[in-house]
PDB file of N, CA and C in Angstrom:
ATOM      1  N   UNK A   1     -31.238  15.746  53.641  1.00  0.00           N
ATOM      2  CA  UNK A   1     -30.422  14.983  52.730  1.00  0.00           C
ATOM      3  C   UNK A   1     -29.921  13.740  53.468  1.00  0.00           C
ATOM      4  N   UNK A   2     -30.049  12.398  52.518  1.00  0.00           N
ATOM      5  CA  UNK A   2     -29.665  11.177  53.790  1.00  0.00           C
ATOM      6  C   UNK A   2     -28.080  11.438  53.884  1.00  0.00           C
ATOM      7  N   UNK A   3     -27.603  10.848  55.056  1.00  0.00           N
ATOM      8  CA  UNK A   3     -26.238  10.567  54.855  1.00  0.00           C
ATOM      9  C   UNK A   3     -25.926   9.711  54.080  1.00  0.00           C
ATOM     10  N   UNK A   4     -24.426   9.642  53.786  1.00  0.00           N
ATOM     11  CA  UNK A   4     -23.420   8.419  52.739  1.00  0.00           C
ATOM     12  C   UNK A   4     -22.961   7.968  54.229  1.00  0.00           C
ATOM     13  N   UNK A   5     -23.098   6.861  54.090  1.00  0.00           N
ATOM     14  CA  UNK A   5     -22.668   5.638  54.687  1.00  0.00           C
ATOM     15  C   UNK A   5     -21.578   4.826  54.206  1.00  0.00           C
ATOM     16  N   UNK A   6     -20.979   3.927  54.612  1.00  0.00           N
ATOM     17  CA  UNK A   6     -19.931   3.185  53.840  1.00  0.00           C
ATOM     18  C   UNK A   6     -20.950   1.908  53.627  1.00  0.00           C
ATOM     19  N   UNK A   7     -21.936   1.665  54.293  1.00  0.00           N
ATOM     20  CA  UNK A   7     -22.763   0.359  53.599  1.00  0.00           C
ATOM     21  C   UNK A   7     -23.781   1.250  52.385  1.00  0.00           C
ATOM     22  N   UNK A   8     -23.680   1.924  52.179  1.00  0.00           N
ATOM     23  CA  UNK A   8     -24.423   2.714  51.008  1.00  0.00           C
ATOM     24  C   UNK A   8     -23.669   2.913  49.892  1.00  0.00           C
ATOM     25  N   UNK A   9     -22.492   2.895  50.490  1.00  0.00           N
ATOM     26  CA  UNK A   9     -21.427   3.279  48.857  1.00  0.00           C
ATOM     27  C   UNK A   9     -21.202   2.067  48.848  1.00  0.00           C
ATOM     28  N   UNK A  10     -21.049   0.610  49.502  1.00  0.00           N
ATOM     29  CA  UNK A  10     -21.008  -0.712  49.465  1.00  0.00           C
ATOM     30  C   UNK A  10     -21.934  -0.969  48.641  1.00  0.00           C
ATOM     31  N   UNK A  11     -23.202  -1.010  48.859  1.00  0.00           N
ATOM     32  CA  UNK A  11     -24.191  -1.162  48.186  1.00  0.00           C
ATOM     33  C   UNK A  11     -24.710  -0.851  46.448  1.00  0.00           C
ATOM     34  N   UNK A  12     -23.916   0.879  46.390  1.00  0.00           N
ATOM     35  CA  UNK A  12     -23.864   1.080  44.953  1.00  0.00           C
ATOM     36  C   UNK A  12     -22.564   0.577  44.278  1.00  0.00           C
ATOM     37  N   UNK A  13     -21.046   0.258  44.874  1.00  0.00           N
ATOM     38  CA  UNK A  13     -20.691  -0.131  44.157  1.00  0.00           C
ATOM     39  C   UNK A  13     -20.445  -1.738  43.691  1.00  0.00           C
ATOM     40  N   UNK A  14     -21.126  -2.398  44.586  1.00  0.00           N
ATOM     41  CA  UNK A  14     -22.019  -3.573  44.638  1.00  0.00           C
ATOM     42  C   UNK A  14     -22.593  -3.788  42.769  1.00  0.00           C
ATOM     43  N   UNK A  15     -23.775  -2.837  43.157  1.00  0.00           N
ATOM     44  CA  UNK A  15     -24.535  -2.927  41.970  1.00  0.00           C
ATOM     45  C   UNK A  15     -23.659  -2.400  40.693  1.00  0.00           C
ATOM     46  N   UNK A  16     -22.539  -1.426  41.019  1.00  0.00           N
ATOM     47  CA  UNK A  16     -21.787  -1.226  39.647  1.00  0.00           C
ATOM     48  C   UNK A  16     -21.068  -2.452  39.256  1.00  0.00           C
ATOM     49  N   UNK A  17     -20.686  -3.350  40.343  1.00  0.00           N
ATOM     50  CA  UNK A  17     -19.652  -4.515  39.990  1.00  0.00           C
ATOM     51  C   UNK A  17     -20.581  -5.396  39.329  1.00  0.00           C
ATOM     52  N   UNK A  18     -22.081  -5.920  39.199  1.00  0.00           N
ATOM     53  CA  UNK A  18     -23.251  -6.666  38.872  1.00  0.00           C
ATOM     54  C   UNK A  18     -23.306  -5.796  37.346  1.00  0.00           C
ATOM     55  N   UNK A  19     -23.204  -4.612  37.601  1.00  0.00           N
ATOM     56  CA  UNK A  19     -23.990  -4.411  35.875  1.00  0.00           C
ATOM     57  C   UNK A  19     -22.768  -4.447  34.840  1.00  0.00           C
ATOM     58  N   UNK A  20     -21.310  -4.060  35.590  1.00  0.00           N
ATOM     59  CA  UNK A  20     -20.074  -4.490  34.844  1.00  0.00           C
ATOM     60  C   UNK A  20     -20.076  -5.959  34.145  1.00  0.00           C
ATOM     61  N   UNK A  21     -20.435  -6.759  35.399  1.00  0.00           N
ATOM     62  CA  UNK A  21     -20.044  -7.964  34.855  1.00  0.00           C
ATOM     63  C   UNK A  21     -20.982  -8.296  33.788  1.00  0.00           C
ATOM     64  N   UNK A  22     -21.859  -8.136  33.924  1.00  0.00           N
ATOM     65  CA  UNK A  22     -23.125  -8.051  32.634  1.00  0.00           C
ATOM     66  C   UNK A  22     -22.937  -7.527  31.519  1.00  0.00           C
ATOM     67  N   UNK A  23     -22.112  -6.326  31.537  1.00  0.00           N
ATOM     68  CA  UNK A  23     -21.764  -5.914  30.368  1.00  0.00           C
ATOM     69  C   UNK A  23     -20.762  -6.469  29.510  1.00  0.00           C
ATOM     70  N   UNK A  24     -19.204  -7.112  30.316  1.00  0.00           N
ATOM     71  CA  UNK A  24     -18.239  -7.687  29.641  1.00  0.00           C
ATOM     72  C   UNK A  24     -19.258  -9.188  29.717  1.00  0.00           C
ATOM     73  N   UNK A  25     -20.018  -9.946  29.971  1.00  0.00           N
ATOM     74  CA  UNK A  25     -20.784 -10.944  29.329  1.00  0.00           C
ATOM     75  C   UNK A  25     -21.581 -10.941  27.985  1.00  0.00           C
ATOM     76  N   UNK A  26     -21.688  -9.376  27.710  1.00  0.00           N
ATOM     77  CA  UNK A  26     -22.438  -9.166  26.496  1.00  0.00           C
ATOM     78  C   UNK A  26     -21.415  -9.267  25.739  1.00  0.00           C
ATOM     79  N   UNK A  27     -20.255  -8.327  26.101  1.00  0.00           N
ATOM     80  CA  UNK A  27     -19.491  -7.488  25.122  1.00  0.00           C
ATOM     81  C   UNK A  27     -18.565  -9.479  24.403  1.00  0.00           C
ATOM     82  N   UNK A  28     -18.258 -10.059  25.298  1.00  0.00           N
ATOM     83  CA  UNK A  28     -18.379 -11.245  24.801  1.00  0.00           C
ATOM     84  C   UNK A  28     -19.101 -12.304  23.671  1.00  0.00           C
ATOM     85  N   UNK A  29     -19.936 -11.964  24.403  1.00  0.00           N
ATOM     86  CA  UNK A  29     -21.739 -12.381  23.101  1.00  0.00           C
ATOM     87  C   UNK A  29     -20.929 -11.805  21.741  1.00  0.00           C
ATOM     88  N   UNK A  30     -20.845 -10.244  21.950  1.00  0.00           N
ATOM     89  CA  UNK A  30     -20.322  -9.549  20.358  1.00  0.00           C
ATOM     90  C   UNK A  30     -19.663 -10.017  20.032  1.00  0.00           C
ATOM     91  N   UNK A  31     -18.452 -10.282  21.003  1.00  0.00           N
ATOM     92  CA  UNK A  31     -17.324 -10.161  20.249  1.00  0.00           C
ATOM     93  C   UNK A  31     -17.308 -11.929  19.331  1.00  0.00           C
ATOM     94  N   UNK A  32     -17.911 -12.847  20.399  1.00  0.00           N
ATOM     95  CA  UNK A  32     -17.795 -14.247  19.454  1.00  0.00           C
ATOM     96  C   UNK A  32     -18.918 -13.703  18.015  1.00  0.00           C
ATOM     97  N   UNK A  33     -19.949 -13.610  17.804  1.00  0.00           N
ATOM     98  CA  UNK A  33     -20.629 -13.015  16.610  1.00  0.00           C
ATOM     99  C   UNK A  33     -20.169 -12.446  16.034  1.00  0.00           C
ATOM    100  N   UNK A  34     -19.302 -11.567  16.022  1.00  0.00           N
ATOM    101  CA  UNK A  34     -18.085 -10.841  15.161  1.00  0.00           C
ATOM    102  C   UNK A  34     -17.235 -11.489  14.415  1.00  0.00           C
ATOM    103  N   UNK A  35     -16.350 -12.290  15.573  1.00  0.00           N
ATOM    104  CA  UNK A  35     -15.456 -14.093  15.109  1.00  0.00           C
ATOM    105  C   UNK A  35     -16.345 -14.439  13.833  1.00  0.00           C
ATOM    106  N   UNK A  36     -17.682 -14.881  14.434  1.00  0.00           N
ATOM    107  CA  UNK A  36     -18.427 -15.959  13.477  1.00  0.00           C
ATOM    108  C   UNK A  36     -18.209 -15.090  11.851  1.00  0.00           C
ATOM    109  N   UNK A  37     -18.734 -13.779  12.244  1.00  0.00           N
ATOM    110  CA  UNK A  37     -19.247 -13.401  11.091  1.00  0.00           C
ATOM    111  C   UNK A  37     -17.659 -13.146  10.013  1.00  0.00           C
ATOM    112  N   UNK A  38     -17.071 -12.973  10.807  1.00  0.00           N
ATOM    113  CA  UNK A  38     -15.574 -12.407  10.067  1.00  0.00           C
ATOM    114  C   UNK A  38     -15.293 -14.004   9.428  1.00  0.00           C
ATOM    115  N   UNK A  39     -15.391 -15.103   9.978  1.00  0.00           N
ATOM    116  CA  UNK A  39     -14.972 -16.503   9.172  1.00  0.00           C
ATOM    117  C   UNK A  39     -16.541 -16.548   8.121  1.00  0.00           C
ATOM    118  N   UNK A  40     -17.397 -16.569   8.925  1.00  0.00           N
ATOM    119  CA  UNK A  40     -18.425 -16.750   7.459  1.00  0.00           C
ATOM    120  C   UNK A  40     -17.846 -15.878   5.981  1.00  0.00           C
ATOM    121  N   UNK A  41     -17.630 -14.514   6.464  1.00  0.00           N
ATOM    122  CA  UNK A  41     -16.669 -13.659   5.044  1.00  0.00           C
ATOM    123  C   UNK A  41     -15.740 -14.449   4.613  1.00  0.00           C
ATOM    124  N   UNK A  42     -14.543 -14.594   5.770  1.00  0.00           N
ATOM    125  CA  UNK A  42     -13.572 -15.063   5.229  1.00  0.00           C
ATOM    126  C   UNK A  42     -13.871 -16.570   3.775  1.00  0.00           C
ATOM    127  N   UNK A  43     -14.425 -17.050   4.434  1.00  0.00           N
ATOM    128  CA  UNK A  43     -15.310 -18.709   3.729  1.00  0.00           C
ATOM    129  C   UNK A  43     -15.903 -18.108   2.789  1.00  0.00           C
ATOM    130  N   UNK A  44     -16.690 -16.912   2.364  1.00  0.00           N
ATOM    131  CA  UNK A  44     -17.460 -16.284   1.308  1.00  0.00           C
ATOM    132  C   UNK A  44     -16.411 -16.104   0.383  1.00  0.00           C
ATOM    133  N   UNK A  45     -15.293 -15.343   0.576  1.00  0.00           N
ATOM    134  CA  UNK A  45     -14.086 -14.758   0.223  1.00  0.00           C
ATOM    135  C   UNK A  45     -13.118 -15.902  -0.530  1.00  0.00           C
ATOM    136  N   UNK A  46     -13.317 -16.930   0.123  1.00  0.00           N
ATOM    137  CA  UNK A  46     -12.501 -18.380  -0.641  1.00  0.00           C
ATOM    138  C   UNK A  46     -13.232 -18.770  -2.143  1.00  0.00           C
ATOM    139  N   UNK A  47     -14.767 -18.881  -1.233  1.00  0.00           N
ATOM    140  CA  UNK A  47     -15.509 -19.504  -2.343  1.00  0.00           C
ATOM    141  C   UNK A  47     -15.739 -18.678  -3.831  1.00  0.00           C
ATOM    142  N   UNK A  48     -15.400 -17.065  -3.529  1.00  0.00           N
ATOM    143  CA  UNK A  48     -15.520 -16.913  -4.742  1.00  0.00           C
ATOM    144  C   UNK A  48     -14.279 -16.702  -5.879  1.00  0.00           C
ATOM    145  N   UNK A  49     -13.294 -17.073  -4.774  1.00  0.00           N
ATOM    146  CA  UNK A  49     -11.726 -16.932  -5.460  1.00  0.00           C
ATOM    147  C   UNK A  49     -11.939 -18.626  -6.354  1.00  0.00           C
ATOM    148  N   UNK A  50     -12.426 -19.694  -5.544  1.00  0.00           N
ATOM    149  CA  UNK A  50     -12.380 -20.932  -6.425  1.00  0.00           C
ATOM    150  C   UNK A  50     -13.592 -20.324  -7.592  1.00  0.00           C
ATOM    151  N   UNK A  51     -14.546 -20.017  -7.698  1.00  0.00           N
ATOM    152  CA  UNK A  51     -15.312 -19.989  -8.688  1.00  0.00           C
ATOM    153  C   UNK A  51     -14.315 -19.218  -9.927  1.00  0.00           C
ATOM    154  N   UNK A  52     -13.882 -18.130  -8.861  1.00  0.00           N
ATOM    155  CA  UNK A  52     -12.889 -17.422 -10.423  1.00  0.00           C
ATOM    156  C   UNK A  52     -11.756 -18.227 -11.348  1.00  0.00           C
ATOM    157  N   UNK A  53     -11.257 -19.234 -10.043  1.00  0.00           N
ATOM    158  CA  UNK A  53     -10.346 -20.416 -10.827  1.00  0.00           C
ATOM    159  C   UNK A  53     -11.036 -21.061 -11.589  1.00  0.00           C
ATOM    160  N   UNK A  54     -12.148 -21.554 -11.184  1.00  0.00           N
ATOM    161  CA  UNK A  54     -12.472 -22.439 -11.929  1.00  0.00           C
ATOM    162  C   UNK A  54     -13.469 -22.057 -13.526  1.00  0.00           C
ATOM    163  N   UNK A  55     -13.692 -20.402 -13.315  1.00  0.00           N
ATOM    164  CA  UNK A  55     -14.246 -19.939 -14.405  1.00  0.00           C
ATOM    165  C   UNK A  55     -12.896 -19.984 -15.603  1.00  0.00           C
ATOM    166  N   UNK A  56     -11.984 -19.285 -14.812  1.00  0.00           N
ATOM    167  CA  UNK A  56     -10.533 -19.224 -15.851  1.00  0.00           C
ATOM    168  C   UNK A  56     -10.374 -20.410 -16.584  1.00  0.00           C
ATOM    169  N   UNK A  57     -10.318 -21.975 -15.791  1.00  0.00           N
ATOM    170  CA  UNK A  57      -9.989 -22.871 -16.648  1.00  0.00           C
ATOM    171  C   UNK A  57     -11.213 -23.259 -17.653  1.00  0.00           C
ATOM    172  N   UNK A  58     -12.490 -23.187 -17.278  1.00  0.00           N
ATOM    173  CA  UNK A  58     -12.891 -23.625 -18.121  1.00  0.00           C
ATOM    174  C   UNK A  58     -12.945 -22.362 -19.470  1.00  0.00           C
ATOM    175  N   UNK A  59     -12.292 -21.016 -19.243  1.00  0.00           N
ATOM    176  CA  UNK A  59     -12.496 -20.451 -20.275  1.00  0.00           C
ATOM    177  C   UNK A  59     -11.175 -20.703 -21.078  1.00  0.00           C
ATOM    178  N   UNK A  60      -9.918 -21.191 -20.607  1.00  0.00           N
ATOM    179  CA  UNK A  60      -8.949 -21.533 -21.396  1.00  0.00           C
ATOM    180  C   UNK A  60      -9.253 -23.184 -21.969  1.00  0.00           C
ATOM    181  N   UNK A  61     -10.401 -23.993 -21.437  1.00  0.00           N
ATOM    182  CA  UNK A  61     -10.623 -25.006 -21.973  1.00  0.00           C
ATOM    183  C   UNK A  61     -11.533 -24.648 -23.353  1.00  0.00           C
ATOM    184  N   UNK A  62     -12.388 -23.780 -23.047  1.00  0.00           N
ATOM    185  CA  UNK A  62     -12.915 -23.283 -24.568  1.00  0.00           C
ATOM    186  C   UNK A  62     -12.311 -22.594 -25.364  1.00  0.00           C
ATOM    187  N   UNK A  63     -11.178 -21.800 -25.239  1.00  0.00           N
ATOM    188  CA  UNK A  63     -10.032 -21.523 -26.052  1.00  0.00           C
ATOM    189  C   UNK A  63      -9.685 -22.279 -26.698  1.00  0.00           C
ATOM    190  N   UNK A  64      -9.023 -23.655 -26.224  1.00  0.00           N
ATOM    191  CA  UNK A  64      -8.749 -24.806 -26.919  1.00  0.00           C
ATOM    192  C   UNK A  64      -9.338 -25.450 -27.729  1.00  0.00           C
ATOM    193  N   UNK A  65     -10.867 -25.889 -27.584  1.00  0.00           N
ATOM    194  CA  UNK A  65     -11.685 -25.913 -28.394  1.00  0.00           C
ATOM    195  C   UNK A  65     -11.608 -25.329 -29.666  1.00  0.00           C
ATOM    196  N   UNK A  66     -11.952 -24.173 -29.658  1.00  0.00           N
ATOM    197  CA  UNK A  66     -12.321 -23.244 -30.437  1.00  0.00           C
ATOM    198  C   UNK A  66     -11.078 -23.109 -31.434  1.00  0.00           C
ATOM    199  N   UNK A  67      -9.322 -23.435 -30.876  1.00  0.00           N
ATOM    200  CA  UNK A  67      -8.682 -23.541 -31.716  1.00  0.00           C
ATOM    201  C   UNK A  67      -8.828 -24.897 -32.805  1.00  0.00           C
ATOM    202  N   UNK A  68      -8.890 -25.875 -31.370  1.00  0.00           N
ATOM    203  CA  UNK A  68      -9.160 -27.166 -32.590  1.00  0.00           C
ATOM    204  C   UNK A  68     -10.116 -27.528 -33.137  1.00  0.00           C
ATOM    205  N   UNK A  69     -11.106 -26.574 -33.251  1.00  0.00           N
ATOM    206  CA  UNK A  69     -12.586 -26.746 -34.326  1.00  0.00           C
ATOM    207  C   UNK A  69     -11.613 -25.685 -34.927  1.00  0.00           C
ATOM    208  N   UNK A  70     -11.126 -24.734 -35.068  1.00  0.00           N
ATOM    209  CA  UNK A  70     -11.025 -23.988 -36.030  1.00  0.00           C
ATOM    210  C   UNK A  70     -12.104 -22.549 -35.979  1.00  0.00           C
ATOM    211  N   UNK A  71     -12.678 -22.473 -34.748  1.00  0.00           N
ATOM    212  CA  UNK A  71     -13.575 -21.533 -34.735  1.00  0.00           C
ATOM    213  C   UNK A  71     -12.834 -20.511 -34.548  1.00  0.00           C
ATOM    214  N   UNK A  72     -13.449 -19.389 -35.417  1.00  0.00           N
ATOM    215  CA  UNK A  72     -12.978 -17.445 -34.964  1.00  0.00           C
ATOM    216  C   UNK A  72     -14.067 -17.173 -34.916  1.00  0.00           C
ATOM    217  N   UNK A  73     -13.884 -15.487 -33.691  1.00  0.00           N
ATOM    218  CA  UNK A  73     -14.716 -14.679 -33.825  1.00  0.00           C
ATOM    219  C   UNK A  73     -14.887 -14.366 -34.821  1.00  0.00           C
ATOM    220  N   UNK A  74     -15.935 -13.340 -35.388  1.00  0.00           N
ATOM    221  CA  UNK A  74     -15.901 -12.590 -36.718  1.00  0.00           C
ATOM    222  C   UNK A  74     -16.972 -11.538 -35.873  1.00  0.00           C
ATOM    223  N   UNK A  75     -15.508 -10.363 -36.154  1.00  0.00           N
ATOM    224  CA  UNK A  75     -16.195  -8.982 -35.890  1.00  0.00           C
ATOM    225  C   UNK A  75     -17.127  -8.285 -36.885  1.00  0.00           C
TER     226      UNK A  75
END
């Protein structure tokens, strides 16, 4: 069995400090793509609150209409 050395446990925890840092470089990568994706929603999330405004007015603009033509449903 080889011996443990202190330049051997140098060595592996060497390579643990190299694949750490690699990992919080990824975990970075995620975490901005996450950011992105959470504002792309957020921006999805606006745009369909204005469409609903803007469906509302134009359906109270055809309300109006419809009073001043004089139009009714007929069930």
């Amino acid at each position: 069995m080889a011996e443990v050395t202190s330049e051997l446990v140098y060595e592996v925890l060497k390579q643990l400090s190299d694949r750490m840092t690699k990992f919080e470089s990824k975990m970075d990568e995620v975490k901005a793509e996450l950011q992105g994706l959470r504002n792309h929603s957020m921006a999805i999330q606006q745009d369909a609150s204005n469409i609903y405004t803007m469906l509302g007015r134009h359906e109270n603009s055809f309300d109006r209409i419809d009073r001043w033509l004089e139009i009714t449903e007929v069930s």
